[in-house]
PDB file of N, CA and C in Angstrom:
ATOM      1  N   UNK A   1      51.139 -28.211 -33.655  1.00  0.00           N
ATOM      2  CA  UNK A   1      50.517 -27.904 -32.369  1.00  0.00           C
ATOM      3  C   UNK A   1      51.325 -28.556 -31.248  1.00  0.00           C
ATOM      4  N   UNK A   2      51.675 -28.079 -30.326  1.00  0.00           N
ATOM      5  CA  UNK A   2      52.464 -28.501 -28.815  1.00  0.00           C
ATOM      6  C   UNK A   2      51.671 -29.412 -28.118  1.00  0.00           C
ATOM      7  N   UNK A   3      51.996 -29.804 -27.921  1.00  0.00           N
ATOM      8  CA  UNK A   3      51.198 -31.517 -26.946  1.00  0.00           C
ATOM      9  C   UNK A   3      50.772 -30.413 -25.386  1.00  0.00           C
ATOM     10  N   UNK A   4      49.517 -30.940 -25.214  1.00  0.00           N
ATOM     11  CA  UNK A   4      49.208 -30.251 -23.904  1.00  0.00           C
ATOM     12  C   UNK A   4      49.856 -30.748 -22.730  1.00  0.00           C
ATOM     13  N   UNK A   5      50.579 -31.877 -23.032  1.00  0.00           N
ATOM     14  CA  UNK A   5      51.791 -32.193 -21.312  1.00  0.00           C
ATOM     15  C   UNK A   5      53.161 -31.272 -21.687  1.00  0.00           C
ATOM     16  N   UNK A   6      53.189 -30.956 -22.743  1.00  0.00           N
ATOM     17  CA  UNK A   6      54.361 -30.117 -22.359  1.00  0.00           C
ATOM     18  C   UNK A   6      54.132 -28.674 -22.065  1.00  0.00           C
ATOM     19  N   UNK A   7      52.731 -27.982 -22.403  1.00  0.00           N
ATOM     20  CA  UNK A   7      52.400 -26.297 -21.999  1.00  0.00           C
ATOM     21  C   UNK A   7      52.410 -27.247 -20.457  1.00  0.00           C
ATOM     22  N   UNK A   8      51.744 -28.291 -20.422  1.00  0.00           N
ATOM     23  CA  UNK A   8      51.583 -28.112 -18.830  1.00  0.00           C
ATOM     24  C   UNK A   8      52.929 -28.415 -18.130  1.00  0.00           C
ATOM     25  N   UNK A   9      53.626 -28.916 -18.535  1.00  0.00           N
ATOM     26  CA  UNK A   9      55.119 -29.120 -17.702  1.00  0.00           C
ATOM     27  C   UNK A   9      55.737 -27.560 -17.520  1.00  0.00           C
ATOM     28  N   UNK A  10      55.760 -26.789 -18.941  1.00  0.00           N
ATOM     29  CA  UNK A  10      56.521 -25.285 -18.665  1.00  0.00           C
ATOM     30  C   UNK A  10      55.408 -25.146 -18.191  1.00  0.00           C
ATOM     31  N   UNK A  11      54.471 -24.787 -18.018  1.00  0.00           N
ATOM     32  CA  UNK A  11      53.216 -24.199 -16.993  1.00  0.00           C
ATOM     33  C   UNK A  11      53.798 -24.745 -15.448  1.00  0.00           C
ATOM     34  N   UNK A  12      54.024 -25.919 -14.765  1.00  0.00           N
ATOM     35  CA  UNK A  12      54.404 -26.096 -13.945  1.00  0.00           C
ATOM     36  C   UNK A  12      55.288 -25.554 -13.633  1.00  0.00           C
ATOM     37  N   UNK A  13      56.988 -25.731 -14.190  1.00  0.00           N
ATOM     38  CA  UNK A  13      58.231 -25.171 -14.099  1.00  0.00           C
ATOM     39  C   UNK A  13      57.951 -23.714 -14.118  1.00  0.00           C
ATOM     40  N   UNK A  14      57.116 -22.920 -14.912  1.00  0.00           N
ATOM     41  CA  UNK A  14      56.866 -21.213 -14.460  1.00  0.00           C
ATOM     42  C   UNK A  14      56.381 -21.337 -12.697  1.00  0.00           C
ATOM     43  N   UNK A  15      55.349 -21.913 -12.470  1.00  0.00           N
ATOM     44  CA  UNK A  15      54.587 -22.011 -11.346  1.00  0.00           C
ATOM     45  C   UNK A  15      55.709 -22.014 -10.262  1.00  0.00           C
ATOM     46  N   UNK A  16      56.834 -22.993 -10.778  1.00  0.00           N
ATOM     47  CA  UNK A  16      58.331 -23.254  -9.285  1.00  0.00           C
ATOM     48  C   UNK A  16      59.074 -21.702  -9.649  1.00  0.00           C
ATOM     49  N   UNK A  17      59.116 -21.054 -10.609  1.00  0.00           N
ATOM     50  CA  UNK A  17      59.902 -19.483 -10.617  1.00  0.00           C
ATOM     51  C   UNK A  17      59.052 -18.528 -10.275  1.00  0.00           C
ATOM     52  N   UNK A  18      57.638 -19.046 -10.063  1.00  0.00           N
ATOM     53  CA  UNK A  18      57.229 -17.612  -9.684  1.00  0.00           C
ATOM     54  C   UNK A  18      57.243 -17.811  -7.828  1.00  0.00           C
ATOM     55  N   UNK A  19      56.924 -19.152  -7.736  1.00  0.00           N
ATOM     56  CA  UNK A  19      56.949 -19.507  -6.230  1.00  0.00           C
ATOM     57  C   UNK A  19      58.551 -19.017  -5.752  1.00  0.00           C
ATOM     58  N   UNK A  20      59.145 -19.502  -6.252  1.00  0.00           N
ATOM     59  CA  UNK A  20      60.370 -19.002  -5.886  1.00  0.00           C
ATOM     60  C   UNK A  20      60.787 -17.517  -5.692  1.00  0.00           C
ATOM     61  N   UNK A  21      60.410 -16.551  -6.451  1.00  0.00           N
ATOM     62  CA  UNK A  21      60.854 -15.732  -7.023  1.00  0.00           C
ATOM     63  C   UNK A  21      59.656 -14.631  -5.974  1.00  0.00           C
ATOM     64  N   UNK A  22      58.940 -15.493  -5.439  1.00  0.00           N
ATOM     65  CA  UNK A  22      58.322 -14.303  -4.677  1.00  0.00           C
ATOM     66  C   UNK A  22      58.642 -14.327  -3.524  1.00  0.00           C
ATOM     67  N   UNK A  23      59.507 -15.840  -2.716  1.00  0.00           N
ATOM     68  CA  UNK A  23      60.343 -15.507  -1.422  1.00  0.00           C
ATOM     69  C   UNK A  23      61.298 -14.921  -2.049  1.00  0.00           C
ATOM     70  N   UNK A  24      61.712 -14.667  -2.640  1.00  0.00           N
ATOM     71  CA  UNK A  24      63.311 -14.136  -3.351  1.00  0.00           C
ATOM     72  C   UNK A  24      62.701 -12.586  -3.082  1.00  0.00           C
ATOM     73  N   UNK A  25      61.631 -12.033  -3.210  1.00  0.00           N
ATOM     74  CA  UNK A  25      60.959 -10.765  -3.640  1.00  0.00           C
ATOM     75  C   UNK A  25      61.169  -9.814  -2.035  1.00  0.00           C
ATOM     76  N   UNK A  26      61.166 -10.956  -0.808  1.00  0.00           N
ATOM     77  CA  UNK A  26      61.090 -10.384   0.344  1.00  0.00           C
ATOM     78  C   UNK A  26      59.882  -9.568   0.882  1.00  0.00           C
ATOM     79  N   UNK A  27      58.572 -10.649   0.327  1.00  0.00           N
ATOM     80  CA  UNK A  27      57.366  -9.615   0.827  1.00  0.00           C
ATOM     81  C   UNK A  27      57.647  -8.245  -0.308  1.00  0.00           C
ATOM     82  N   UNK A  28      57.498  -8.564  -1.663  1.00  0.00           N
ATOM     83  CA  UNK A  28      57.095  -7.866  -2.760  1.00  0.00           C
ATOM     84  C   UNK A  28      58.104  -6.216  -2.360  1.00  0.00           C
ATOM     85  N   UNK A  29      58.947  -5.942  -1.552  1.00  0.00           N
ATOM     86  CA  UNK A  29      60.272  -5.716  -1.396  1.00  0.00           C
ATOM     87  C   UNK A  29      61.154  -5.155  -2.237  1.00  0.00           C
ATOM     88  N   UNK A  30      61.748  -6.328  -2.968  1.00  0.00           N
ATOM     89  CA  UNK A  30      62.270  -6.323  -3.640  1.00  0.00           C
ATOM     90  C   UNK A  30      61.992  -6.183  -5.559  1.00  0.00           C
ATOM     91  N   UNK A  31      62.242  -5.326  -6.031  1.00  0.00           N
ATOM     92  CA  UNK A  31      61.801  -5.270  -7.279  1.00  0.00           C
ATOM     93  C   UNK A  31      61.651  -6.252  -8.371  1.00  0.00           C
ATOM     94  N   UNK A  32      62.880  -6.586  -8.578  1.00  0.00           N
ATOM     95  CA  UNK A  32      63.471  -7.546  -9.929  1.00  0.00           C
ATOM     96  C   UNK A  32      62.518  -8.773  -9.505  1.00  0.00           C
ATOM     97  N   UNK A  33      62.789  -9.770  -8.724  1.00  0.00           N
ATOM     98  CA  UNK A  33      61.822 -10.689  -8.117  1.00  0.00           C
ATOM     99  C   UNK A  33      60.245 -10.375  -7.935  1.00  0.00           C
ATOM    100  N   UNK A  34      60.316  -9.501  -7.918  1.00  0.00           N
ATOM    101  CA  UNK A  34      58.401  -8.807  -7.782  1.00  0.00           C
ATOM    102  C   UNK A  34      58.395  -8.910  -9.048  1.00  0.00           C
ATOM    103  N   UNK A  35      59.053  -8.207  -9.985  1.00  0.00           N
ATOM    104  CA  UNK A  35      58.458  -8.108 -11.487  1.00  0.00           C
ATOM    105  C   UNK A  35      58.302  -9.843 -11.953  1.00  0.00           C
ATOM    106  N   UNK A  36      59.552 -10.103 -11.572  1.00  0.00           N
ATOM    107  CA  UNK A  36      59.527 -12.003 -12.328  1.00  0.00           C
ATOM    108  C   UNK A  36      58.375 -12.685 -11.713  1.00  0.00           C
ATOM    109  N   UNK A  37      58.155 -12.337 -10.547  1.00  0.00           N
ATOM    110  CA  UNK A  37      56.717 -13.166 -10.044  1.00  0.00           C
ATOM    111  C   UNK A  37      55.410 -13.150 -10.842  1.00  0.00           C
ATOM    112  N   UNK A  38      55.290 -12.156 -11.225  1.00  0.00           N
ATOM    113  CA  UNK A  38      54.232 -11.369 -11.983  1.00  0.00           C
ATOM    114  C   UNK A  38      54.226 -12.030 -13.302  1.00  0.00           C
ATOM    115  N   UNK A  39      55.032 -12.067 -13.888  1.00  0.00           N
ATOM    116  CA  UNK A  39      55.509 -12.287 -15.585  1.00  0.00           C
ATOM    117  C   UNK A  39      55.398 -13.819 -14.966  1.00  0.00           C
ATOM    118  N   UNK A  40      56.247 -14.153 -14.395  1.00  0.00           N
ATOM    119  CA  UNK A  40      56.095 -16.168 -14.290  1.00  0.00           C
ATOM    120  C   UNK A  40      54.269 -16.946 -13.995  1.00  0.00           C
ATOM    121  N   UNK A  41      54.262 -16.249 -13.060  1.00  0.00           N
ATOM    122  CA  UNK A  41      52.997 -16.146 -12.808  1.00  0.00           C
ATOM    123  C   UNK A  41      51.683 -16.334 -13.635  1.00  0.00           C
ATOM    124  N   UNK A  42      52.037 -14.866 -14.379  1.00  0.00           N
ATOM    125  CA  UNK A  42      50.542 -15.162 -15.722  1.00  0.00           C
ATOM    126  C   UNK A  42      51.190 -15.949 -16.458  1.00  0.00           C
ATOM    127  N   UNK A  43      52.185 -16.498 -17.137  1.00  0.00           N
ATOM    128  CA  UNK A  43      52.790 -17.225 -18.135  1.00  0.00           C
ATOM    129  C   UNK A  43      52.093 -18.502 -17.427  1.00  0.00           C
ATOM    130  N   UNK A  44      52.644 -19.034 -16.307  1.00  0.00           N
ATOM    131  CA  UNK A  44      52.210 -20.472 -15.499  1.00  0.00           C
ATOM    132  C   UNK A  44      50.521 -20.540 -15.672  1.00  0.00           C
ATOM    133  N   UNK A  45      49.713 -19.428 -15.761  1.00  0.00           N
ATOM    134  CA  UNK A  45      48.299 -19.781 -15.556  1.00  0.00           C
ATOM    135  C   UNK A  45      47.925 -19.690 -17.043  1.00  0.00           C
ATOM    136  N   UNK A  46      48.322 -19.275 -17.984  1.00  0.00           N
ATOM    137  CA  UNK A  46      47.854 -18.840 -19.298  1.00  0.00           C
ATOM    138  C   UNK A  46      48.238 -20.379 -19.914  1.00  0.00           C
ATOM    139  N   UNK A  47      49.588 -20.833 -19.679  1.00  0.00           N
ATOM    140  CA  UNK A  47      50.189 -22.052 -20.261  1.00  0.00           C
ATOM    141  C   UNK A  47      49.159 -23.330 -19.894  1.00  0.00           C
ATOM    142  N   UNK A  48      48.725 -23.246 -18.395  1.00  0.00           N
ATOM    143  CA  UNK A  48      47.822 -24.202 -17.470  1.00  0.00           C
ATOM    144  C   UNK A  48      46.606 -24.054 -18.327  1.00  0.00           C
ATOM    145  N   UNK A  49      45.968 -23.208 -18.963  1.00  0.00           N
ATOM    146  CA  UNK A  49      44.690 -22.939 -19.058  1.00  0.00           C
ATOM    147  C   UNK A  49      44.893 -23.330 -20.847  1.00  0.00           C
ATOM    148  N   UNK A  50      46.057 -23.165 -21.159  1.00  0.00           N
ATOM    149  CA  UNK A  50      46.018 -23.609 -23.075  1.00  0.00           C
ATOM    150  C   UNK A  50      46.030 -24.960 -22.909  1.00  0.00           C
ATOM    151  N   UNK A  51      46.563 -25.724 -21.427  1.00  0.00           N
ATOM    152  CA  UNK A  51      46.878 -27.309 -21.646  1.00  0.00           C
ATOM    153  C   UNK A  51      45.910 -28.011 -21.192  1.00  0.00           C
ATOM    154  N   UNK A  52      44.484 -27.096 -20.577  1.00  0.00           N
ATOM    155  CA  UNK A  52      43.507 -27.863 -20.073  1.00  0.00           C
ATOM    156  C   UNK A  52      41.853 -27.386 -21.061  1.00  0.00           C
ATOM    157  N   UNK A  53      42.402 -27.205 -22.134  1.00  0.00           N
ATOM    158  CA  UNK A  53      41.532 -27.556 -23.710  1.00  0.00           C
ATOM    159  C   UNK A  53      41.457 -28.567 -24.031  1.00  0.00           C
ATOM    160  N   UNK A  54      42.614 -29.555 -23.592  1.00  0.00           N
ATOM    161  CA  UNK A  54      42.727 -31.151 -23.698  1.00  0.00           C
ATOM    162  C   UNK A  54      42.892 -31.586 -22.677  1.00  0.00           C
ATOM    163  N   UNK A  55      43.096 -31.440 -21.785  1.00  0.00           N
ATOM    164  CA  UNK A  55      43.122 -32.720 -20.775  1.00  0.00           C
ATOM    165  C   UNK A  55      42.616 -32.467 -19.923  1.00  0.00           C
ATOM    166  N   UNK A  56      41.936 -33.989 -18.844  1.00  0.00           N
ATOM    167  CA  UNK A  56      40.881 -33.300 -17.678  1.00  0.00           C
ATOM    168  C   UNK A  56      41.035 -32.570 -16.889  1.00  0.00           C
ATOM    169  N   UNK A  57      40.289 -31.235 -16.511  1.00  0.00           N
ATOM    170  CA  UNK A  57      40.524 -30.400 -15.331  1.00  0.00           C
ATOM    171  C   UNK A  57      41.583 -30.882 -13.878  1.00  0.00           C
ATOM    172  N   UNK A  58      41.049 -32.238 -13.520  1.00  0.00           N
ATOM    173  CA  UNK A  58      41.708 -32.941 -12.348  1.00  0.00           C
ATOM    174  C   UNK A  58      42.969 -33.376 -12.614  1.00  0.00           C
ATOM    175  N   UNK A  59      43.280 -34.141 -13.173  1.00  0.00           N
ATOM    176  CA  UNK A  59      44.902 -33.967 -14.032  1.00  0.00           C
ATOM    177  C   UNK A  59      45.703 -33.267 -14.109  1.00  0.00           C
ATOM    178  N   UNK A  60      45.602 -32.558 -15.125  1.00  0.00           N
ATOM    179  CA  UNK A  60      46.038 -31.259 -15.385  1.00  0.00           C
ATOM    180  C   UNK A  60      46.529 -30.058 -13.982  1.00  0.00           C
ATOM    181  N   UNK A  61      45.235 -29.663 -13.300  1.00  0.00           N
ATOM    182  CA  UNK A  61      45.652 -29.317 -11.988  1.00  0.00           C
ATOM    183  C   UNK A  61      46.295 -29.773 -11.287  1.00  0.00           C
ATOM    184  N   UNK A  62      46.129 -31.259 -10.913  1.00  0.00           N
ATOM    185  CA  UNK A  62      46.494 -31.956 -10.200  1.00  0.00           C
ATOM    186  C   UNK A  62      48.385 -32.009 -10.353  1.00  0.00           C
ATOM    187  N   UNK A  63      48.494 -32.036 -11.431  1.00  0.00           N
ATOM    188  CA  UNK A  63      50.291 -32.817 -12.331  1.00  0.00           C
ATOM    189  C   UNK A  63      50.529 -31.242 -11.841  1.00  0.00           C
ATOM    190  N   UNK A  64      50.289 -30.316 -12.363  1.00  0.00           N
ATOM    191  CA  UNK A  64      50.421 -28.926 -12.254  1.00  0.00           C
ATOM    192  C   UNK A  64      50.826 -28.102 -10.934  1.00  0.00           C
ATOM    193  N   UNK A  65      50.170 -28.377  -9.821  1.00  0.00           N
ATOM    194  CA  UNK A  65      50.415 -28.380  -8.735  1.00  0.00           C
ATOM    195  C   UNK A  65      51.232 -29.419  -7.861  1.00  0.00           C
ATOM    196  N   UNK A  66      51.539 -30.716  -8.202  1.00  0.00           N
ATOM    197  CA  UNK A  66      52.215 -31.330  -7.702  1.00  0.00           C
ATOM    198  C   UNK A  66      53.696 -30.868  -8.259  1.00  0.00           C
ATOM    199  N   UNK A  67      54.006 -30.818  -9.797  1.00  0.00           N
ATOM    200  CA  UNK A  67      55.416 -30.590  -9.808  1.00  0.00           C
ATOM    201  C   UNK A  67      55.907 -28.972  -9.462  1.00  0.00           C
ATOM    202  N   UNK A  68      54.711 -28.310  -9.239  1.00  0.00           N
ATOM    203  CA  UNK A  68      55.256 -26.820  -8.938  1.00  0.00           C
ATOM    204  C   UNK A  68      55.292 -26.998  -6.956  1.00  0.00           C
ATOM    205  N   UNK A  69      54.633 -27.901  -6.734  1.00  0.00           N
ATOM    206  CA  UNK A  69      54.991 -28.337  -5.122  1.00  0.00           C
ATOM    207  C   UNK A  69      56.418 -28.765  -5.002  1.00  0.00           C
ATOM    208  N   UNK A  70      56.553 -29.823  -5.908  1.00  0.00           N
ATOM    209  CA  UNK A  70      57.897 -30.645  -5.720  1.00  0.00           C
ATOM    210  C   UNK A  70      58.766 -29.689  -6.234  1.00  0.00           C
ATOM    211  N   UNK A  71      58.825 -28.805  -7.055  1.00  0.00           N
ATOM    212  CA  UNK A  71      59.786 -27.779  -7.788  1.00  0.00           C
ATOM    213  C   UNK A  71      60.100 -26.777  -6.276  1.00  0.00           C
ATOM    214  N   UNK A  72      59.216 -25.946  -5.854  1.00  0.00           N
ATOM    215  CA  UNK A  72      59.589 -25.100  -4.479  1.00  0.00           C
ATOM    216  C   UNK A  72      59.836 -25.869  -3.682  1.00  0.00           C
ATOM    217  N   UNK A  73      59.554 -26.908  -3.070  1.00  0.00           N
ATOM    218  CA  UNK A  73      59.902 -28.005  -1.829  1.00  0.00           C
ATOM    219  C   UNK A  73      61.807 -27.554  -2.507  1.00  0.00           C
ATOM    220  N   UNK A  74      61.953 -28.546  -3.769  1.00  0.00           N
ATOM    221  CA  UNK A  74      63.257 -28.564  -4.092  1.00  0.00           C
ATOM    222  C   UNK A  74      63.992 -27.277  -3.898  1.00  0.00           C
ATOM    223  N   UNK A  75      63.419 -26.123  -4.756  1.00  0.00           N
ATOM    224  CA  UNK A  75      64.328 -24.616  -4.657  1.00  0.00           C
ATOM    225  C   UNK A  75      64.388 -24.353  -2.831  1.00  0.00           C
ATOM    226  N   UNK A  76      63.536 -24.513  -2.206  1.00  0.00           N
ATOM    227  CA  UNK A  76      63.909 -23.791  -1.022  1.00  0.00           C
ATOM    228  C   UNK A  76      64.970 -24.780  -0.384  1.00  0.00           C
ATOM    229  N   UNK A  77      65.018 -25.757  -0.409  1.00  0.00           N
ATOM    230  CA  UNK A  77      66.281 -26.426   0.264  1.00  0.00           C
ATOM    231  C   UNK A  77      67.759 -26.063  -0.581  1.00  0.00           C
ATOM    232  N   UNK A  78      67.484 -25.936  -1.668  1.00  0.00           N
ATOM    233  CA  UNK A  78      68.494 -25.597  -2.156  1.00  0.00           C
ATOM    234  C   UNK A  78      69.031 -23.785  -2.394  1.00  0.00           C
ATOM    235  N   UNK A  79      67.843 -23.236  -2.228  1.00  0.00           N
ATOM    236  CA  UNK A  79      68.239 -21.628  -2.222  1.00  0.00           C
ATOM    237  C   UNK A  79      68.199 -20.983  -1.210  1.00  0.00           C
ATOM    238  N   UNK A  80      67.243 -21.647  -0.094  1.00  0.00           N
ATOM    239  CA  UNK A  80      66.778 -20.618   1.065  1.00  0.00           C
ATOM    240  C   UNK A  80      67.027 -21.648   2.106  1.00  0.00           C
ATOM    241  N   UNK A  81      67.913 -22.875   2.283  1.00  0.00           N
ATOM    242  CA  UNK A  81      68.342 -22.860   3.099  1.00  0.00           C
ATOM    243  C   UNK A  81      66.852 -24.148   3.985  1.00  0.00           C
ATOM    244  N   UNK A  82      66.169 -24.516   3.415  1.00  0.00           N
ATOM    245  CA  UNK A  82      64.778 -25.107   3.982  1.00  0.00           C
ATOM    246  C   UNK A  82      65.485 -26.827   4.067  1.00  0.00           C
ATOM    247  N   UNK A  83      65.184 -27.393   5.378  1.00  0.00           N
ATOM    248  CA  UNK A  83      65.475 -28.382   5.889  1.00  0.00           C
ATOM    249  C   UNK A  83      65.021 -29.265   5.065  1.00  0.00           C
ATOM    250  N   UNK A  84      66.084 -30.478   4.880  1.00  0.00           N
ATOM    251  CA  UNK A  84      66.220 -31.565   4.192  1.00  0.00           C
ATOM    252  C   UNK A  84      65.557 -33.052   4.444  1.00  0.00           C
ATOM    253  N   UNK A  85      64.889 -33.196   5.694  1.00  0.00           N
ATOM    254  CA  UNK A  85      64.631 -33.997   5.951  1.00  0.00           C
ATOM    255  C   UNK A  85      64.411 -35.265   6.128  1.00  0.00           C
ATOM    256  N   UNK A  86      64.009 -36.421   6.361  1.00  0.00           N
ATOM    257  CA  UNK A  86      64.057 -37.661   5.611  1.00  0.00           C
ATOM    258  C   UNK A  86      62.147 -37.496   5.080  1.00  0.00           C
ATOM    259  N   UNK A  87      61.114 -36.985   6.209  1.00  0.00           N
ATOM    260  CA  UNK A  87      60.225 -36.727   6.312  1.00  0.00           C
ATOM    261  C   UNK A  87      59.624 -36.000   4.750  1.00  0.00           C
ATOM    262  N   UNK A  88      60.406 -35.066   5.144  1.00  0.00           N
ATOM    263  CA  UNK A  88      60.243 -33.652   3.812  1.00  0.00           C
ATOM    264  C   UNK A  88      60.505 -34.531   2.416  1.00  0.00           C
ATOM    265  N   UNK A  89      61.762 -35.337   2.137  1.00  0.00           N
ATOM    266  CA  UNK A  89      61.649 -36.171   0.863  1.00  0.00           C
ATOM    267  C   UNK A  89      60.966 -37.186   0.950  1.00  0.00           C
ATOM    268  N   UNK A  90      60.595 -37.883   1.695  1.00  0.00           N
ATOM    269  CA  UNK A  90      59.331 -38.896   1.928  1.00  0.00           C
ATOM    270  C   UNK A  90      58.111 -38.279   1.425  1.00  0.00           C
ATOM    271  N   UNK A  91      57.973 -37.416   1.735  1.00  0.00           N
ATOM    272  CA  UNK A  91      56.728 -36.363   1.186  1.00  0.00           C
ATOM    273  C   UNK A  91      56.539 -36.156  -0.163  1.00  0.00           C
ATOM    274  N   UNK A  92      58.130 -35.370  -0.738  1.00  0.00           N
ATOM    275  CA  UNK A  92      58.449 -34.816  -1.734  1.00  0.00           C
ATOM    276  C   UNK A  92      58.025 -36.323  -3.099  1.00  0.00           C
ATOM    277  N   UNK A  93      58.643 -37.371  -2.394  1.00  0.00           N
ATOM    278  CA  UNK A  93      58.474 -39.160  -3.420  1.00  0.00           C
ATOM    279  C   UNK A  93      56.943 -39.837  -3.156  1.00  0.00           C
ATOM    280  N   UNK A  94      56.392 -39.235  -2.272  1.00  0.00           N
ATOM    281  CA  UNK A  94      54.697 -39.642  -2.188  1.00  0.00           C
ATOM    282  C   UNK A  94      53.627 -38.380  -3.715  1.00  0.00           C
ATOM    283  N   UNK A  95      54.197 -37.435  -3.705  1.00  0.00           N
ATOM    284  CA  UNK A  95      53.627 -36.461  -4.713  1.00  0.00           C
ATOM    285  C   UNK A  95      54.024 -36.595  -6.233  1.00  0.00           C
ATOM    286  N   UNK A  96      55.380 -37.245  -6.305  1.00  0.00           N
ATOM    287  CA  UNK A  96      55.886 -37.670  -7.109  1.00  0.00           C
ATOM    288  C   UNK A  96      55.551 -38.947  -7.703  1.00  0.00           C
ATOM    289  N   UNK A  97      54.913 -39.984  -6.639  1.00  0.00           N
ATOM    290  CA  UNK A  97      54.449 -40.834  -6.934  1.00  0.00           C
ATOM    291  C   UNK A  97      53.020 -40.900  -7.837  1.00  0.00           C
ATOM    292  N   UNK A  98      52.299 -40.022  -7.014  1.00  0.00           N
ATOM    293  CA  UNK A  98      50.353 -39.407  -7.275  1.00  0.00           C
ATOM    294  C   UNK A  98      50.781 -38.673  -8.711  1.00  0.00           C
ATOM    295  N   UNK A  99      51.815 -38.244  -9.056  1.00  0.00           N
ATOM    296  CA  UNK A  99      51.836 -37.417 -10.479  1.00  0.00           C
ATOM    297  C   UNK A  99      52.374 -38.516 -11.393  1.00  0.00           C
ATOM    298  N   UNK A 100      52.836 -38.951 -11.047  1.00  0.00           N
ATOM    299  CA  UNK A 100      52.857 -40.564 -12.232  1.00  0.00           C
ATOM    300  C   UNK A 100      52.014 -41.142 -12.292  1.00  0.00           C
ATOM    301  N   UNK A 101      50.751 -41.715 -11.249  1.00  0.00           N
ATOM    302  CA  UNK A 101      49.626 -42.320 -11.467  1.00  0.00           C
ATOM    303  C   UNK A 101      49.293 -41.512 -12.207  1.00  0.00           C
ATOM    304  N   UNK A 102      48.674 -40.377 -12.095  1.00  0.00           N
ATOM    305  CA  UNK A 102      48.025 -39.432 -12.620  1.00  0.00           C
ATOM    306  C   UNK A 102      48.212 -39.724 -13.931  1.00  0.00           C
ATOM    307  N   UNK A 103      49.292 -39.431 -14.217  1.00  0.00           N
ATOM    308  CA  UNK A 103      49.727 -39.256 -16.291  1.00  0.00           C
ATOM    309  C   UNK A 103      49.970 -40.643 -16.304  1.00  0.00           C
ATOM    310  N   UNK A 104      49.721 -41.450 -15.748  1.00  0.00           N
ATOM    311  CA  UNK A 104      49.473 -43.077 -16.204  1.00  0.00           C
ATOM    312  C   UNK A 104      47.704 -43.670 -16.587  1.00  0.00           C
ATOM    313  N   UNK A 105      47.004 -42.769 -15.455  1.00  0.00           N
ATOM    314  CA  UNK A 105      45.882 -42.840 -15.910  1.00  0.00           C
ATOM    315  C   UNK A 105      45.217 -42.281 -16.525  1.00  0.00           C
TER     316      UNK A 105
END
């Protein structure tokens, strides 16, 4: 059986390709990116929902949404061009921080 932090980590990492992949889509636009949104998408919620049979709802969401935050924060500076900030990574190491408490507690 797969440890429920790792469906939830690829559950997260789907969550940063579908986020991604739907500015990539251009307002659903674009095909190839529309289809991957879709497919990443249910994969990220199906994976989220096998990894929260075990672990608490708040957690789980919580880790889940923070690294698929910190995952698009990251892709758009690096694909689309989204400002680097000192602010924006101050941000990016405060969420990063709350998702280590999290899986510490």
């Amino acid at each position: 059986m797969t440890s429920p932090w790792i469906l939830l980590f690829v559950a997260a990492l789907l969550e940063v390709v579908w986020a991604t992949s739907m500015k990539a889509s251009d307002g659903f636009t674009r095909i190839g990116p529309s289809i991957l949104t879709g497919i990443a998408a249910f994969a990220s919620f199906w994976l989220l929902a096998a990894a929260m049979k075990d672990l608490p709802l708040g957690t789980a969401y919580a880790v889940w949404v923070g690294i698929g935050a910190v995952g698009a924060a990251i892709m758009g500076m690096v694909m689309f061009g989204d400002a680097a900030t000192p602010i924006r990574i101050a941000g990016i190491a405060l969420i990063v921080a709350g998702i280590a408490a999290l899986k510490l507690a």
